[in-house]
C-alpha atoms as a PDB file:
ATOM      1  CA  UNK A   1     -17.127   0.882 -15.506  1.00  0.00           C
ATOM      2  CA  UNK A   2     -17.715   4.537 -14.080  1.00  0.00           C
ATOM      3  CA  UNK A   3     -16.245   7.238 -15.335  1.00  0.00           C
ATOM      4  CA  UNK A   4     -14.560   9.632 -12.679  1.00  0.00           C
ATOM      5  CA  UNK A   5     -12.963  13.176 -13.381  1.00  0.00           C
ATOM      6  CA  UNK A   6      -9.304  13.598 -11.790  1.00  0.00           C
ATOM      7  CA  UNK A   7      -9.667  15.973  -9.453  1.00  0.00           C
ATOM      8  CA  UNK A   8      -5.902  16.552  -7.747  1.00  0.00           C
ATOM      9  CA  UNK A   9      -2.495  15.442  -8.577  1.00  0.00           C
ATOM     10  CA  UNK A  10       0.123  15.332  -6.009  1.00  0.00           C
ATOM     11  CA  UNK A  11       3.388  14.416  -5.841  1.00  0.00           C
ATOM     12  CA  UNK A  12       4.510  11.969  -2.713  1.00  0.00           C
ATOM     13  CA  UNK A  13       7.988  11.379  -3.477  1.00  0.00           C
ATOM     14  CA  UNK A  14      10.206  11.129  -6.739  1.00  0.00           C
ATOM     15  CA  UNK A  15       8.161   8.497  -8.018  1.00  0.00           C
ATOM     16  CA  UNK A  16       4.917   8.131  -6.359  1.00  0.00           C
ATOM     17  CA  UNK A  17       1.577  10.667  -7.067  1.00  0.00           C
ATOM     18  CA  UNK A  18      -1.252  10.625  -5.378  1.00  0.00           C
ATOM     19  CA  UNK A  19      -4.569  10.895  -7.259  1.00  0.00           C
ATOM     20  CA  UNK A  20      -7.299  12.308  -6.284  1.00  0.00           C
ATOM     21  CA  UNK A  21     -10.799  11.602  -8.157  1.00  0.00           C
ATOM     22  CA  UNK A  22     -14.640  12.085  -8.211  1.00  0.00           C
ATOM     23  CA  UNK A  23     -16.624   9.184  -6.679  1.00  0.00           C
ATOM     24  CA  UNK A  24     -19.623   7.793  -7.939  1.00  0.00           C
ATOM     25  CA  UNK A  25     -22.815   8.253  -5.850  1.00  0.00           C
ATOM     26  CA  UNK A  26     -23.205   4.856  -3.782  1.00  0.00           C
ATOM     27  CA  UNK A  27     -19.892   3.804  -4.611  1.00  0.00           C
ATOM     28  CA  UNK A  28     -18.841   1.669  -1.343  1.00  0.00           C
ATOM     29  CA  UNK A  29     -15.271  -0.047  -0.303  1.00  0.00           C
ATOM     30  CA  UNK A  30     -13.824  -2.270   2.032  1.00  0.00           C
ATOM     31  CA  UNK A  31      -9.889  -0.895   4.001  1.00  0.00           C
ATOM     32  CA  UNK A  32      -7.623  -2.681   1.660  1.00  0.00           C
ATOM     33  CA  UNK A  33      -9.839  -3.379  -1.361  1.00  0.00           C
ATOM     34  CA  UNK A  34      -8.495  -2.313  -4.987  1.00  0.00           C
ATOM     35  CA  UNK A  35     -10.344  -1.946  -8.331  1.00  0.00           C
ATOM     36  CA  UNK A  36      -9.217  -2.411 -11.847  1.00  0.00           C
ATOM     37  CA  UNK A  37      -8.848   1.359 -13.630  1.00  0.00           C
ATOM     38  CA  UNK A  38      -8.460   2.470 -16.955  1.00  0.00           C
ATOM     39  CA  UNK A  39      -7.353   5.513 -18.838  1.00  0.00           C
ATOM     40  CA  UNK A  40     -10.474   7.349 -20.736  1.00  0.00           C
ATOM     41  CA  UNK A  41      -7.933   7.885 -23.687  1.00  0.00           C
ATOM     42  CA  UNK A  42      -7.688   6.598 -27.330  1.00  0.00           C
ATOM     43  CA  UNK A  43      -5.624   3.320 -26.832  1.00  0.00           C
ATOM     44  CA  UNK A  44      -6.092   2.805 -23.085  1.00  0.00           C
ATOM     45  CA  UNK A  45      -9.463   2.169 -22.297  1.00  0.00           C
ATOM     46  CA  UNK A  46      -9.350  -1.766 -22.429  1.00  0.00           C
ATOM     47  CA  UNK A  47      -5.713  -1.287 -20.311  1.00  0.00           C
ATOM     48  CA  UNK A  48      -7.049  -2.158 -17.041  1.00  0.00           C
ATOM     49  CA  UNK A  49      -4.714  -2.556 -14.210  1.00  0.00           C
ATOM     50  CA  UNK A  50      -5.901  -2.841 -10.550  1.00  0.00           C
ATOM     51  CA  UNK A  51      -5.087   0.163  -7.963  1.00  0.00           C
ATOM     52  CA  UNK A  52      -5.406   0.213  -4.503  1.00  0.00           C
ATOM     53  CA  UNK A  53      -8.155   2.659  -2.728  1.00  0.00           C
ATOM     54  CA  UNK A  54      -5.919   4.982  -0.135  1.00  0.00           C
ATOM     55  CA  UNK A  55      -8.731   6.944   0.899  1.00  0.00           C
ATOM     56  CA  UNK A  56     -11.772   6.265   3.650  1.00  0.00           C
ATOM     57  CA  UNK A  57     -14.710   4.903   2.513  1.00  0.00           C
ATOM     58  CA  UNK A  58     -16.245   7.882   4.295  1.00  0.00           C
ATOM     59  CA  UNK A  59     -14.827  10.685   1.973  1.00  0.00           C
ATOM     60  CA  UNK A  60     -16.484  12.070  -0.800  1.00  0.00           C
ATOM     61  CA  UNK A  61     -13.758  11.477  -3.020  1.00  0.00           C
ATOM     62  CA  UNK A  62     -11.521   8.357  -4.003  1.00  0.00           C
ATOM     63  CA  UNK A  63      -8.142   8.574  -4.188  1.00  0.00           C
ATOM     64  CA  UNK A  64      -5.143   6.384  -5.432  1.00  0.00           C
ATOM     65  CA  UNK A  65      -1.460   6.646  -4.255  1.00  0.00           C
ATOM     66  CA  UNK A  66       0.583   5.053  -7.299  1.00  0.00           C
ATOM     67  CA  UNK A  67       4.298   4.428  -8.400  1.00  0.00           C
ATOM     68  CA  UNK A  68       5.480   5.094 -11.868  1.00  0.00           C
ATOM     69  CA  UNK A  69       7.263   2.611 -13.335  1.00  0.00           C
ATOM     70  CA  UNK A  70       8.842   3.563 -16.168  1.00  0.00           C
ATOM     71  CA  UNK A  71       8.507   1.098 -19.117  1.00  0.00           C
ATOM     72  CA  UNK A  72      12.550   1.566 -20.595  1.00  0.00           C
ATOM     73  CA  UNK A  73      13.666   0.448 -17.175  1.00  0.00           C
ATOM     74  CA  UNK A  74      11.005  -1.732 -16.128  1.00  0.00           C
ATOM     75  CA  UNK A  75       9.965  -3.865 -19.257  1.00  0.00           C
ATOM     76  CA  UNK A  76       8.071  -6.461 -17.852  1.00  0.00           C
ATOM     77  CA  UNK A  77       5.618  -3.744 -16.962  1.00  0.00           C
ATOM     78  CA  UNK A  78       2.908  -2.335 -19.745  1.00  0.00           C
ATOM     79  CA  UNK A  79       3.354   1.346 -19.391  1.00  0.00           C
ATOM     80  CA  UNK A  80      -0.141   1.817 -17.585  1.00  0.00           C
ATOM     81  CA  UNK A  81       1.529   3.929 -14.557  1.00  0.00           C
ATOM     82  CA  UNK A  82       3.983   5.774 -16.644  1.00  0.00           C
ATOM     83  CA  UNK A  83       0.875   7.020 -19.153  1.00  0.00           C
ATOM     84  CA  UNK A  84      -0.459   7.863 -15.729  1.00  0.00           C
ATOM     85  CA  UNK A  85       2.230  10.326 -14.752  1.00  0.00           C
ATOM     86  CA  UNK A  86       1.411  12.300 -18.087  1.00  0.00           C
ATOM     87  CA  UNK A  87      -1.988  12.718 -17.219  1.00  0.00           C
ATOM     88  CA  UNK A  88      -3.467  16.583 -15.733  1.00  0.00           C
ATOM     89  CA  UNK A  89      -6.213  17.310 -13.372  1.00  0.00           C
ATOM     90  CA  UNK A  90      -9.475  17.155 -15.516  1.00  0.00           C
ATOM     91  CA  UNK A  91      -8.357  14.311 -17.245  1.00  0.00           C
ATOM     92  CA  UNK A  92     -10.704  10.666 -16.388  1.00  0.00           C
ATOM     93  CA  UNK A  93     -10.013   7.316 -15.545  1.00  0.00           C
ATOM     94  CA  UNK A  94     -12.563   4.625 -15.775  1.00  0.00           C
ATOM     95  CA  UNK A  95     -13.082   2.317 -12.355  1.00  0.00           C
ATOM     96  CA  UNK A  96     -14.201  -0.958 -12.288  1.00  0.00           C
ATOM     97  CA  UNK A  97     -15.873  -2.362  -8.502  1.00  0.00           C
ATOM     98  CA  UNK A  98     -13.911  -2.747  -5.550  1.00  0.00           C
ATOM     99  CA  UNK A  99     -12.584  -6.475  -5.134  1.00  0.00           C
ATOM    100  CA  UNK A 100      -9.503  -7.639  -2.579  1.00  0.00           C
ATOM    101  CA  UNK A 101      -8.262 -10.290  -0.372  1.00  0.00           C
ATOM    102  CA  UNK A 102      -6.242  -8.020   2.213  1.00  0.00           C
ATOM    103  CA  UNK A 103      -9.034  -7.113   4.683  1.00  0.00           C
ATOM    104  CA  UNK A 104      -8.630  -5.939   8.282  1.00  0.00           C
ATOM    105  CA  UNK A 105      -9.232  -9.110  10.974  1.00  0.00           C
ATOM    106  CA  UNK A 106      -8.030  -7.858  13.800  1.00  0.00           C
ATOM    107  CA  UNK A 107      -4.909  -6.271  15.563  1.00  0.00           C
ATOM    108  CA  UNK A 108      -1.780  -7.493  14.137  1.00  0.00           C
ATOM    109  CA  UNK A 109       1.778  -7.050  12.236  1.00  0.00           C
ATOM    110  CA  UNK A 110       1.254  -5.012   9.033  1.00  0.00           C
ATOM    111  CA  UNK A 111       4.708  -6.167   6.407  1.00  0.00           C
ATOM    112  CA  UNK A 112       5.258  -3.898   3.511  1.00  0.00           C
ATOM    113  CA  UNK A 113       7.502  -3.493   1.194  1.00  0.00           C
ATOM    114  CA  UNK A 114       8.003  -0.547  -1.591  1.00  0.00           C
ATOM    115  CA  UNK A 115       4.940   0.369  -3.127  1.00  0.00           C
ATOM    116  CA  UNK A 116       3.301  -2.793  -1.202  1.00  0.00           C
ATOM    117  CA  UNK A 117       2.282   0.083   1.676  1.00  0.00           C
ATOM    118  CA  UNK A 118      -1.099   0.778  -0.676  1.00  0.00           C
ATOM    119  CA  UNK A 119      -3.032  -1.904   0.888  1.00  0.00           C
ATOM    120  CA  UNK A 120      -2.486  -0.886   3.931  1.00  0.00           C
ATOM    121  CA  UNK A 121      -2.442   2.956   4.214  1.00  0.00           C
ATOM    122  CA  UNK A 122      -6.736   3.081   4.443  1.00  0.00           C
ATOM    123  CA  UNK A 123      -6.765   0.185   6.934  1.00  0.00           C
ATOM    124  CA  UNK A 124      -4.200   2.099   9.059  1.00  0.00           C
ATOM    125  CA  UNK A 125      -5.924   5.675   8.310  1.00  0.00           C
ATOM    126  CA  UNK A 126      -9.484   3.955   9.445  1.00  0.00           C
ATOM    127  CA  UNK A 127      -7.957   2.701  12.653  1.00  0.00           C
ATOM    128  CA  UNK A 128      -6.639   6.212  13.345  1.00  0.00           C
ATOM    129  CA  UNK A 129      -9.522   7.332  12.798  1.00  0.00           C
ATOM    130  CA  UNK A 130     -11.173   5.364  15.759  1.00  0.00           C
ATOM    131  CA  UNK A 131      -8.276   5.508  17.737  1.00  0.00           C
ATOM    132  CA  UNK A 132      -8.139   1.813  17.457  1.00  0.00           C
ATOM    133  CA  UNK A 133      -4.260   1.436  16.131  1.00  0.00           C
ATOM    134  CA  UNK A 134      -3.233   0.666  19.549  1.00  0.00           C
ATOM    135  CA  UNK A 135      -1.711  -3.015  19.195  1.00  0.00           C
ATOM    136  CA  UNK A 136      -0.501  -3.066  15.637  1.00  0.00           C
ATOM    137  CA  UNK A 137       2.748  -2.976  14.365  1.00  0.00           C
ATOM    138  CA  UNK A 138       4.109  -1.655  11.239  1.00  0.00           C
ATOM    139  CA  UNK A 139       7.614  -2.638   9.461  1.00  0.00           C
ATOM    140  CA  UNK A 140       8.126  -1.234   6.056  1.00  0.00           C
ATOM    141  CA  UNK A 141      11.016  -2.327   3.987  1.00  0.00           C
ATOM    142  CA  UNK A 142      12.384   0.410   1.057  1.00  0.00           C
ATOM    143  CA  UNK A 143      15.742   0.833  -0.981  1.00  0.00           C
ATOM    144  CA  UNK A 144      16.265   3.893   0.382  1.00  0.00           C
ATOM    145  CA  UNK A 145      15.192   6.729   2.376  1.00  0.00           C
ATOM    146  CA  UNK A 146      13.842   8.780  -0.363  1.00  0.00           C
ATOM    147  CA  UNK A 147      11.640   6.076  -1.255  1.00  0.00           C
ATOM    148  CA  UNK A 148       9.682   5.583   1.530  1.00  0.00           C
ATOM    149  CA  UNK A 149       5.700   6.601   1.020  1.00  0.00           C
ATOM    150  CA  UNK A 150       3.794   8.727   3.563  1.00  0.00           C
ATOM    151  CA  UNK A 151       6.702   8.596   6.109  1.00  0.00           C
ATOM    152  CA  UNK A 152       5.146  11.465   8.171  1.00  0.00           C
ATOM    153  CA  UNK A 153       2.102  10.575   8.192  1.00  0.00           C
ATOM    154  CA  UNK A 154       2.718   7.106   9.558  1.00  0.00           C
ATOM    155  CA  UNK A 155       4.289   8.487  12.056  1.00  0.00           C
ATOM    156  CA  UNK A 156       1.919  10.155  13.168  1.00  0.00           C
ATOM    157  CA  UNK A 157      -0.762   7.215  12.661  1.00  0.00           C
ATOM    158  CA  UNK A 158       2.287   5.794  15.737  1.00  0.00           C
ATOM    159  CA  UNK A 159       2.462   8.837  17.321  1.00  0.00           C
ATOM    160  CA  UNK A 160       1.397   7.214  20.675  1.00  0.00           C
ATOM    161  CA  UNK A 161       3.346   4.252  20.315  1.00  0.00           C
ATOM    162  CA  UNK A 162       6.646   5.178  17.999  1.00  0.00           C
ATOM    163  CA  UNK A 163       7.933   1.835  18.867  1.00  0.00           C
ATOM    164  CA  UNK A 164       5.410   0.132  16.673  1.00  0.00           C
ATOM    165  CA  UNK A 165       6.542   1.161  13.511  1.00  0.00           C
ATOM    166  CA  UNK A 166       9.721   0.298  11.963  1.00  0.00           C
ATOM    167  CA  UNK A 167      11.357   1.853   9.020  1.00  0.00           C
ATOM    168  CA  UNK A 168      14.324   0.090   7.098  1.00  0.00           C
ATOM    169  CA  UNK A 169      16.069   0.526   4.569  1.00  0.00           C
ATOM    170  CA  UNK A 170      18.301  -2.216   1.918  1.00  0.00           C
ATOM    171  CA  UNK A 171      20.367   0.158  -0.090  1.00  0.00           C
ATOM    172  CA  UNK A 172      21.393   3.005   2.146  1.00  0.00           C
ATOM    173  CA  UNK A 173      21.755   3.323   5.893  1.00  0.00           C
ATOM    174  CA  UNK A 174      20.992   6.111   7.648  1.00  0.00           C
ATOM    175  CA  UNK A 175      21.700   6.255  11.286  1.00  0.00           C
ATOM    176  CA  UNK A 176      17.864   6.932  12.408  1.00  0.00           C
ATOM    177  CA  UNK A 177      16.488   3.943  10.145  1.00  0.00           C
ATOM    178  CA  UNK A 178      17.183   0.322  10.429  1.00  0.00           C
ATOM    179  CA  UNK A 179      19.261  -1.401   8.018  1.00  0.00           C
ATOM    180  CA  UNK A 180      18.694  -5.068   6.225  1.00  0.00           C
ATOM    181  CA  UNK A 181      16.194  -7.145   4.538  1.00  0.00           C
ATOM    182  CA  UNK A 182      13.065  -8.139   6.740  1.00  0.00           C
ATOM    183  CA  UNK A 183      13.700 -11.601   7.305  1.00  0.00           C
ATOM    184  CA  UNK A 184      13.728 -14.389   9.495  1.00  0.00           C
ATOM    185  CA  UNK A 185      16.726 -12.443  12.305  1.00  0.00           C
ATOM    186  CA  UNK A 186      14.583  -9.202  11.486  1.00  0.00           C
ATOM    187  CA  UNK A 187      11.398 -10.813  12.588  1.00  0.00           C
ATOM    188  CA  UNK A 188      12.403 -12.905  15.733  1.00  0.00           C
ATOM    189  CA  UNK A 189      13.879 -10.054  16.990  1.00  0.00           C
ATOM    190  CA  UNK A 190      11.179  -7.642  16.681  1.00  0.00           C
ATOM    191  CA  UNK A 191       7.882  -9.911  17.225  1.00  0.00           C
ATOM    192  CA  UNK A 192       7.263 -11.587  20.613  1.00  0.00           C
ATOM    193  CA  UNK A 193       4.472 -12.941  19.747  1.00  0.00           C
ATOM    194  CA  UNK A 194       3.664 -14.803  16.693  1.00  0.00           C
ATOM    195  CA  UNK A 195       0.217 -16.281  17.483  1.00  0.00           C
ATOM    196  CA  UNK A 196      -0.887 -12.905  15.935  1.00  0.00           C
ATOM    197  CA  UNK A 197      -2.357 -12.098  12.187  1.00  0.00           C
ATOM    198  CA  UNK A 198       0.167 -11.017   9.715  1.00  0.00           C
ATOM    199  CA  UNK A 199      -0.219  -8.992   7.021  1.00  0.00           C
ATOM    200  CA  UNK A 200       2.013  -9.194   3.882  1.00  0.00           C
ATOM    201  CA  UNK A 201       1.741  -6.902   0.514  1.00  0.00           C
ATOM    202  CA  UNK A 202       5.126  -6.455  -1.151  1.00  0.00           C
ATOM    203  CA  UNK A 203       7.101  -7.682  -4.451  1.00  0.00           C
ATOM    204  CA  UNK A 204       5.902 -10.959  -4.952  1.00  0.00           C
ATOM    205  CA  UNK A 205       9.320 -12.976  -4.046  1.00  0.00           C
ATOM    206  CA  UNK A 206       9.347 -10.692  -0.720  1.00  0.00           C
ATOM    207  CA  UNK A 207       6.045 -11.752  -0.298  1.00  0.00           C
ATOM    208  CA  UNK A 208       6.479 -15.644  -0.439  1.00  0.00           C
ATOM    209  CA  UNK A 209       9.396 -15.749   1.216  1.00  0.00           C
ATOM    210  CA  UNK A 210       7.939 -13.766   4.553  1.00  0.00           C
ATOM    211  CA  UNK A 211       4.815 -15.909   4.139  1.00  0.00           C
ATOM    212  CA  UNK A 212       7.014 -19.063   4.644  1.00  0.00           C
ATOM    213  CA  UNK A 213       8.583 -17.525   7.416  1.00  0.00           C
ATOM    214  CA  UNK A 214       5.679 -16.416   9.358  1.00  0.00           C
ATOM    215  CA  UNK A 215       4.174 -19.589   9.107  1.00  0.00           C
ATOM    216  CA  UNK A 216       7.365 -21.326  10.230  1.00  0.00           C
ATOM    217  CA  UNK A 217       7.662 -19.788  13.203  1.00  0.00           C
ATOM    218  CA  UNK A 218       4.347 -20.630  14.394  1.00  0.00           C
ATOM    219  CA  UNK A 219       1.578 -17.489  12.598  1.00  0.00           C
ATOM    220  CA  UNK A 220      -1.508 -20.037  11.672  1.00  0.00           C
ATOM    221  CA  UNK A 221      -2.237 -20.062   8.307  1.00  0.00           C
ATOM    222  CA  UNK A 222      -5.707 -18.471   8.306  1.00  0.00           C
ATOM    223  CA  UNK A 223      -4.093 -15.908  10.244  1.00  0.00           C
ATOM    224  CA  UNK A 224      -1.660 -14.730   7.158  1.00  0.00           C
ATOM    225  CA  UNK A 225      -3.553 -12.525   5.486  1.00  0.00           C
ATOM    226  CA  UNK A 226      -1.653 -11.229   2.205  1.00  0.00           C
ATOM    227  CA  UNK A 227      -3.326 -10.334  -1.662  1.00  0.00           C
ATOM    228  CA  UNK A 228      -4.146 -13.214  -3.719  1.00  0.00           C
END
């Protein structure tokens, strides 16, 4: 494990930080990889818990976007990103190497849901980059409108195309944002094409379920890319 000195803490929105960290010399990544971190504290350095990369490999830092989830509300989960959100700049995390199923294969239909955006937010950022986003789609599914991560900046990642990237919402409605689950109506209606790749990050039942559904209506199978 390297140990990396926080470096920045910001907040994204009510519940989400970004964290930004030292990176270890020759430390490499793949667009969508993650690594399991841990907490240099008394207590929490055997608490690994895998993060999401949401920085370029290219930068000369690494950096994290994470949700707290806080343990009273949400028991099943083991306090890792609510010890997080007490954490200050100076403070260090350990990181383990970069690992990850969700890699980039072509142009495509990116699916998020909630927090499920991390995956995708370097892979977008890296297409920007080479002015290579042309022909991907984005629809990202939140509760509500305050939730949503990085909302301007993907909008400006589909600055050219606005078209391609779909915002909507399942616990509010708002007249600029779309309103409902992403589901089977959702996606007929909004792909033409489905002999495209897919790819699917989200809670884990919003996950399966849009996996089926891709499949069903006619995505190949090695085309559905989505993390293990």
């Amino acid at each position: 494990m390297d140990k990396v000195k926080i470096i920045k803490i910001e907040n994204i929105t009510h519940d989400v930080r970004r964290y930004i960290t030292e990176k270890p010399n020759g430390y490499k990544f793949t667009p969508g990889q993650a690594t399991d971190v841990a907490i240099n504290q008394s207590g929490w350095v055997e608490n690994l818990h895998p993060f999401t990369f949401t920085c370029l490999n290219s930068d000369n830092h690494l950096e994290f976007t994470i949700k707290s989830y806080n343990v009273s509300e949400f028991p099943n989960h083991s306090g890792m990103t609510e010890k997080l959100y007490t954490l200050n700049e100076g403070d260090e995390l350990l990181i383990g190497e970069p690992w990850g199923t969700i890699n980039y294969q072509g142009k495509g239909i990116f699916i998020a849901g909630g927090a499920g955006i991390t995956p995708f937010i370097a892979i977008l950022r890296e297409l920007k980059s080479k002015n290579e986003i042309e022909g991907n789609k984005l629809f990202y599914s939140n509760k509500t409108e305050e939730d949503i991560i990085i909302r301007e900046e993907l909008i400006e990642i589909f600055d050219r195309n606005p078209q391609d990237l779909i915002f909507t919402l399942t616990r509010e409605q708002k007249n600029t944002l779309e309103y409902g689950r992403i589901n089977e109506s959702f996606l007929m209606k909004n792909v033409g094409d489905f002999n495209t790749n897919f790819y699917i990050c989200g809670p884990k039942a919003m996950k399966h379920e849009l996996i089926d559904i891709v499949k069903k209506l006619g995505a190949k199978v090695e085309s559905v890319v989505f993390e293990q």
